[in-house]
PDB file of N, CA and C in Angstrom:
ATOM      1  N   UNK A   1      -3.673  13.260 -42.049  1.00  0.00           N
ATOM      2  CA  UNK A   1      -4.027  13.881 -40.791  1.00  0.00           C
ATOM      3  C   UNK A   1      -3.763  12.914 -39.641  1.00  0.00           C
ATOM      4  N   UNK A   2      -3.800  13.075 -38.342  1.00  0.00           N
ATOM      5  CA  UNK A   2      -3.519  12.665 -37.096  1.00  0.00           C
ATOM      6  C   UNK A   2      -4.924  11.936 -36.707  1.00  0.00           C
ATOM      7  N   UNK A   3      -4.380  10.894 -36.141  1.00  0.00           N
ATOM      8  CA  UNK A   3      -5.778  10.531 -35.565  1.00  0.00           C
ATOM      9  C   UNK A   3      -5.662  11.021 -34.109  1.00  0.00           C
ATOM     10  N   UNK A   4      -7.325  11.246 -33.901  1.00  0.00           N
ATOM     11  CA  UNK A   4      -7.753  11.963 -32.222  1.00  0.00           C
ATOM     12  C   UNK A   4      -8.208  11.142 -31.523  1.00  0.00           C
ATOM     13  N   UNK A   5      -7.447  10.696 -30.302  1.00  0.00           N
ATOM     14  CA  UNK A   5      -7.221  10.007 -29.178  1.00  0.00           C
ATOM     15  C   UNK A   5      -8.325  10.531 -28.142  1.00  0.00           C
ATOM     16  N   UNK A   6      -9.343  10.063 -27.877  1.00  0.00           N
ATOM     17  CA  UNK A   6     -10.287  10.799 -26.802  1.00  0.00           C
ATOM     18  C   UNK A   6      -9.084  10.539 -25.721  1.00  0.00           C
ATOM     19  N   UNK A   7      -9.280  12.207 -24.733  1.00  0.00           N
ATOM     20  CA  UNK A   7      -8.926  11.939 -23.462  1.00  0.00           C
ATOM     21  C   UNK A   7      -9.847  11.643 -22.281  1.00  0.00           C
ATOM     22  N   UNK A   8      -9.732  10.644 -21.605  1.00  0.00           N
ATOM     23  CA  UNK A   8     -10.707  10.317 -20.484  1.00  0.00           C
ATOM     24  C   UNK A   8     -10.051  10.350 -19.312  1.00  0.00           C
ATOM     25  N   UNK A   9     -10.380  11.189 -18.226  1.00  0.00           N
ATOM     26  CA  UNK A   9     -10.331  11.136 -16.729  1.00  0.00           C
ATOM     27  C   UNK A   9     -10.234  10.429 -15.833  1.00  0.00           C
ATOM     28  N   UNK A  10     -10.060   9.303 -15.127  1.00  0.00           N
ATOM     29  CA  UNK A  10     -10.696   8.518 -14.243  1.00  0.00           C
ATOM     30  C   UNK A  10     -11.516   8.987 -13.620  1.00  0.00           C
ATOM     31  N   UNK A  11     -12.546   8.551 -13.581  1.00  0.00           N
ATOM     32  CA  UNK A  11     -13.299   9.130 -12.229  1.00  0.00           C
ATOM     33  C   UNK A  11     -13.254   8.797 -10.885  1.00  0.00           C
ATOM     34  N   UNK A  12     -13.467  10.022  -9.904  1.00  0.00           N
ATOM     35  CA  UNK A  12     -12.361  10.035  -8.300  1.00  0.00           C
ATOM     36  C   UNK A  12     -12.667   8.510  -7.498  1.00  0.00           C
ATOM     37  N   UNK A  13     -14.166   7.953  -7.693  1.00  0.00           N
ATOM     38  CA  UNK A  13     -15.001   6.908  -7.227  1.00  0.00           C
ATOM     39  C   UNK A  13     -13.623   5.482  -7.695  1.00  0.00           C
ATOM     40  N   UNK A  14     -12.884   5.304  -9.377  1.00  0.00           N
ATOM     41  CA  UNK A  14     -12.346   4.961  -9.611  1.00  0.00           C
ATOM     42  C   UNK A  14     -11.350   5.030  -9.106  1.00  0.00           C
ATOM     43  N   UNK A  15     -10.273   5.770  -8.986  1.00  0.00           N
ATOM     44  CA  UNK A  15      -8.991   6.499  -8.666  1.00  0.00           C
ATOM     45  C   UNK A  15      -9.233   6.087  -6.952  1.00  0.00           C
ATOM     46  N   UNK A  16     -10.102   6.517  -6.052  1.00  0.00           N
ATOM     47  CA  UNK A  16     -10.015   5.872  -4.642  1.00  0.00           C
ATOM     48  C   UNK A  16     -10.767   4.524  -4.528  1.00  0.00           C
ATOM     49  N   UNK A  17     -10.783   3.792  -4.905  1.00  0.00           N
ATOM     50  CA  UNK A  17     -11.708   2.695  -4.730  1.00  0.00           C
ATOM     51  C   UNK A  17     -10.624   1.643  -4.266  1.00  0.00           C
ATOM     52  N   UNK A  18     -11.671   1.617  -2.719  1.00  0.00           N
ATOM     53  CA  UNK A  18     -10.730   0.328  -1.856  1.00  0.00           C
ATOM     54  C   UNK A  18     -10.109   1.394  -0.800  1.00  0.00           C
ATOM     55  N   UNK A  19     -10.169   2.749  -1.238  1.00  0.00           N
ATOM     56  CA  UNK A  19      -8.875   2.801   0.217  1.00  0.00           C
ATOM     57  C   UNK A  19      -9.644   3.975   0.835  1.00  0.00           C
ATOM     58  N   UNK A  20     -11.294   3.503   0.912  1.00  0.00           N
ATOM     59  CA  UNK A  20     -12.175   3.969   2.150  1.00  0.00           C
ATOM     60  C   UNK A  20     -11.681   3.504   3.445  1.00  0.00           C
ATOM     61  N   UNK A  21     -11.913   2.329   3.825  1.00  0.00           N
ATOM     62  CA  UNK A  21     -11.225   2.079   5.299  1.00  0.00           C
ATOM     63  C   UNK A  21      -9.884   2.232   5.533  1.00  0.00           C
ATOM     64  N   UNK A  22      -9.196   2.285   4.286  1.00  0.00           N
ATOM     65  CA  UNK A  22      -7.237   2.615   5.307  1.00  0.00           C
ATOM     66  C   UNK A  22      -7.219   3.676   5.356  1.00  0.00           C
ATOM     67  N   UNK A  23      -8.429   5.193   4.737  1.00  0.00           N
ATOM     68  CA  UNK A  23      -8.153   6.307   5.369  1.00  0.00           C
ATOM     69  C   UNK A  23      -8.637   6.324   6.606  1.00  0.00           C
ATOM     70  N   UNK A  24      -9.794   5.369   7.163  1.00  0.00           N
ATOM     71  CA  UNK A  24     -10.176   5.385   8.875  1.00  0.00           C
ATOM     72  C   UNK A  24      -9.586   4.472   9.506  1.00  0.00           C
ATOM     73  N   UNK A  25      -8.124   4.008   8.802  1.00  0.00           N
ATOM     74  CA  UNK A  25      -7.348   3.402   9.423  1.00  0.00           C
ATOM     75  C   UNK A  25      -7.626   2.187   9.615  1.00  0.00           C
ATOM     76  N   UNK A  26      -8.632   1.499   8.737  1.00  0.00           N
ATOM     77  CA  UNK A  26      -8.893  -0.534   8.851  1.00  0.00           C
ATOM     78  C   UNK A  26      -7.950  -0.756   7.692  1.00  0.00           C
ATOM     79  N   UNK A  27      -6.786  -1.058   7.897  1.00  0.00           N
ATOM     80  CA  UNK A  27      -5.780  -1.151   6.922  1.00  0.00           C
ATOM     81  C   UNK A  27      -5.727  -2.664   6.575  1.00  0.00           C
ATOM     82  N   UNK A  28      -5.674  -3.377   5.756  1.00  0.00           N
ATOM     83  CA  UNK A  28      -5.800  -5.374   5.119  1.00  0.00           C
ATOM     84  C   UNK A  28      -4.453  -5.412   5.096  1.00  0.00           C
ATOM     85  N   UNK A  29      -3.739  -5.977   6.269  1.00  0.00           N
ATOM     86  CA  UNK A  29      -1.859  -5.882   5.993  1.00  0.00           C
ATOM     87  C   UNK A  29      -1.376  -7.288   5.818  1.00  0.00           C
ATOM     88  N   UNK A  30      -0.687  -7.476   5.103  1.00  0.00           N
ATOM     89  CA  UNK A  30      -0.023  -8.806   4.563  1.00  0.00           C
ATOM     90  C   UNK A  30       1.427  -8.769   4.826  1.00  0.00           C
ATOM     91  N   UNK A  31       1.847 -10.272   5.283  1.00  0.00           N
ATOM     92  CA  UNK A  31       3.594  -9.791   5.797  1.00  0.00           C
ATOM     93  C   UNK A  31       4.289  -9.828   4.202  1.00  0.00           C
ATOM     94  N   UNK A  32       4.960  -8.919   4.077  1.00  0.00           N
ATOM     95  CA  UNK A  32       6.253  -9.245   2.815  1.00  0.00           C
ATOM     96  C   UNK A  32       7.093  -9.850   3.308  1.00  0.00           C
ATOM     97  N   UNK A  33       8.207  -9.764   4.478  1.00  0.00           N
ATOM     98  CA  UNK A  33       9.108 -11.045   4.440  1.00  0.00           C
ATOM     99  C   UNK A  33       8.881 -10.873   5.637  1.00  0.00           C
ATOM    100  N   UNK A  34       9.196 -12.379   6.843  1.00  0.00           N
ATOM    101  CA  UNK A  34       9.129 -12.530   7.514  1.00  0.00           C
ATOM    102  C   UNK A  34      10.279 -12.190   8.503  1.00  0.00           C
ATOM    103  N   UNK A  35      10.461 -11.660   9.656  1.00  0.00           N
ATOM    104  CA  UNK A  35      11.922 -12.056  10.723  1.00  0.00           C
ATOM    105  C   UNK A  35      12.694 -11.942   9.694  1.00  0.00           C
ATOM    106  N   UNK A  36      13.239 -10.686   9.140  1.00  0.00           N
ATOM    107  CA  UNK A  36      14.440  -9.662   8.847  1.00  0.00           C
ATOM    108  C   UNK A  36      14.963  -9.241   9.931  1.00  0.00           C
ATOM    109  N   UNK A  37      16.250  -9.068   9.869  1.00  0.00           N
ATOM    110  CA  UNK A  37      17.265  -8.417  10.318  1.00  0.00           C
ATOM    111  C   UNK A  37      17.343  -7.273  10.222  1.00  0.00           C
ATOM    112  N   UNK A  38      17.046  -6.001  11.571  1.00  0.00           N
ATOM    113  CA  UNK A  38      17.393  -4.765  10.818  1.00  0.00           C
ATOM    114  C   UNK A  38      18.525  -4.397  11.711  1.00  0.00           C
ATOM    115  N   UNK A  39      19.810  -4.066  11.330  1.00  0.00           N
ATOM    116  CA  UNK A  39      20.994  -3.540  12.170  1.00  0.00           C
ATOM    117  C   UNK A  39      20.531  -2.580  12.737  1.00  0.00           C
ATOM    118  N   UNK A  40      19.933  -1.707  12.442  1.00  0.00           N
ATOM    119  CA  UNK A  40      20.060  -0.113  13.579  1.00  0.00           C
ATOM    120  C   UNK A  40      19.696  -0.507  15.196  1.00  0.00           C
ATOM    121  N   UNK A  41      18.368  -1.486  14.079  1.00  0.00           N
ATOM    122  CA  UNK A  41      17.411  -1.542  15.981  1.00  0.00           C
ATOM    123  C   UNK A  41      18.400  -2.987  17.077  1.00  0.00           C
ATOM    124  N   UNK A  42      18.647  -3.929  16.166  1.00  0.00           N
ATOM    125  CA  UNK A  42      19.295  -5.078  16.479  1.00  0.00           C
ATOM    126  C   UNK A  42      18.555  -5.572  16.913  1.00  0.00           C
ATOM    127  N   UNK A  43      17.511  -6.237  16.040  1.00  0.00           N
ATOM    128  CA  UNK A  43      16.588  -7.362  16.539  1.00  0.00           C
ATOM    129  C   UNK A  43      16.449  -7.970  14.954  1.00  0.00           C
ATOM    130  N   UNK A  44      15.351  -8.348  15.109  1.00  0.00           N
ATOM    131  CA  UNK A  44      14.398  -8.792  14.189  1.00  0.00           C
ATOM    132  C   UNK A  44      12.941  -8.356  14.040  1.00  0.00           C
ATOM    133  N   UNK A  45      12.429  -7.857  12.783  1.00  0.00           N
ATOM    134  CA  UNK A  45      11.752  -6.983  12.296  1.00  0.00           C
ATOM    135  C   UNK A  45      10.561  -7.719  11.167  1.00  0.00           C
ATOM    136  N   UNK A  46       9.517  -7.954  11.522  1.00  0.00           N
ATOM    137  CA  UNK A  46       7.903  -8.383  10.304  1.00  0.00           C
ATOM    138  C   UNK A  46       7.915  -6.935   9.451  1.00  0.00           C
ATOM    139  N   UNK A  47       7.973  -6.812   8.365  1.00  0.00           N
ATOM    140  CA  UNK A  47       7.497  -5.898   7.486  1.00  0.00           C
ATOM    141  C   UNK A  47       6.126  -6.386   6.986  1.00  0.00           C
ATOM    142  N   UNK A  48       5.037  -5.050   7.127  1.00  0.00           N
ATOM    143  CA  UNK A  48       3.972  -5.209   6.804  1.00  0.00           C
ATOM    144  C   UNK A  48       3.502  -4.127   5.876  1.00  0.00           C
ATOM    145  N   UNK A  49       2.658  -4.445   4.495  1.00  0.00           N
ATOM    146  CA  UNK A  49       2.106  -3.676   3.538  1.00  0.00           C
ATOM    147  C   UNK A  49       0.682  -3.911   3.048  1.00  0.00           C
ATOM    148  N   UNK A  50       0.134  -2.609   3.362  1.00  0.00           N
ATOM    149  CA  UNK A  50      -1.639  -3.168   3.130  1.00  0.00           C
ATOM    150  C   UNK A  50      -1.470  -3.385   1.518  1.00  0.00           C
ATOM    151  N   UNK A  51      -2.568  -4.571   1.144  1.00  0.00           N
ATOM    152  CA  UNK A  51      -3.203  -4.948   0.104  1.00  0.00           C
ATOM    153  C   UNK A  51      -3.995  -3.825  -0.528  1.00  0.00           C
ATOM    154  N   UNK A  52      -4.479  -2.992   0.028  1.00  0.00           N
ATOM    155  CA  UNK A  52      -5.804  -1.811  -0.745  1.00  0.00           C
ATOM    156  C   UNK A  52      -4.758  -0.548  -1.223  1.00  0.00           C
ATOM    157  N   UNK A  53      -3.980  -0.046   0.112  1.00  0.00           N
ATOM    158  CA  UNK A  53      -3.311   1.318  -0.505  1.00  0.00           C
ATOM    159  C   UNK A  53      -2.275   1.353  -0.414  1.00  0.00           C
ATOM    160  N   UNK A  54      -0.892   0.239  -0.506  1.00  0.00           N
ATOM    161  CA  UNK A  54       0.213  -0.142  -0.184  1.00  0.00           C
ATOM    162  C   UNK A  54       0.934   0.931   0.707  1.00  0.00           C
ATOM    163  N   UNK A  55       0.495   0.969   1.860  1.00  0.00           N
ATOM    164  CA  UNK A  55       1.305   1.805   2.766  1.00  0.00           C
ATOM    165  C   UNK A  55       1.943   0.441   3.764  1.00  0.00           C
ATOM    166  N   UNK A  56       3.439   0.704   4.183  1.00  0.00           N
ATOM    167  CA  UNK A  56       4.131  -0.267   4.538  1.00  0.00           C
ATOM    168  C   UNK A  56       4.574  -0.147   6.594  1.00  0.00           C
ATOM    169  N   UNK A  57       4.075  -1.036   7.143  1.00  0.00           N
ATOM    170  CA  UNK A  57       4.573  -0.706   8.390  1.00  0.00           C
ATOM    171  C   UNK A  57       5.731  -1.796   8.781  1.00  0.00           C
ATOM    172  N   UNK A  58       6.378  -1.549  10.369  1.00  0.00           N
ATOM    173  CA  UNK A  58       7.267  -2.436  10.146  1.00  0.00           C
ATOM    174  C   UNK A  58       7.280  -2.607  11.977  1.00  0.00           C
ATOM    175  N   UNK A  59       7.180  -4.276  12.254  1.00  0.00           N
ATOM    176  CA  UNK A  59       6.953  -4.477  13.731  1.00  0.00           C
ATOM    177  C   UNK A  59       8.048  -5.048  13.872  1.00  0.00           C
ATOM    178  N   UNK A  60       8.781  -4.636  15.901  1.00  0.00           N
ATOM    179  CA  UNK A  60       9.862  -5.223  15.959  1.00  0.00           C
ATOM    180  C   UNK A  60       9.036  -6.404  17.016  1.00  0.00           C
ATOM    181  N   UNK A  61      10.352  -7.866  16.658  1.00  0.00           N
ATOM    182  CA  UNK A  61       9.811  -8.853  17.775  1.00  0.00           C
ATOM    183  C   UNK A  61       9.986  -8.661  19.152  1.00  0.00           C
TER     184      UNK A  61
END
C-alpha cells in the first residue's frame, strides 16, 4: 500500500507574516546594485528591493 502524506495548509498569519507594513506602505528597502546605467532614461539609476515582500523600485540620480 501507499503511504499517506498529511496535507497541511499554511496558515494566512504564516503565508503574510512581515508584509503588514509594506501593505501601508513602510516598505525595509535595500539597494541591489548601486549607479547602473539605464539607456532609455540616460542617466544613472539605484535599484531598490524591500527585504519583507520583495517588491522592487528604481530611483534616478
Amino acid at each position: 500500500m501507499a503511504d499517506i502524506l498529511p496535507f497541511k495548509r499554511p496558515k494566512l498569519s504564516e503565508k503574510h507574516k512581515g508584509k503588514g507594513l509594506c501593505r501601508e506602505g513602510f516598505h525595509k528597502w535595500e539597494v541591489l546594485n548601486e549607479q547602473s546605467f539605464d539607456v532609455k532614461q540616460g542617466r544613472l539609476v539605484t535599484r531598490y528591493r524591500c527585504k519583507r515582500c520583495g517588491a522592487t523600485k528604481i530611483k534616478a540620480l
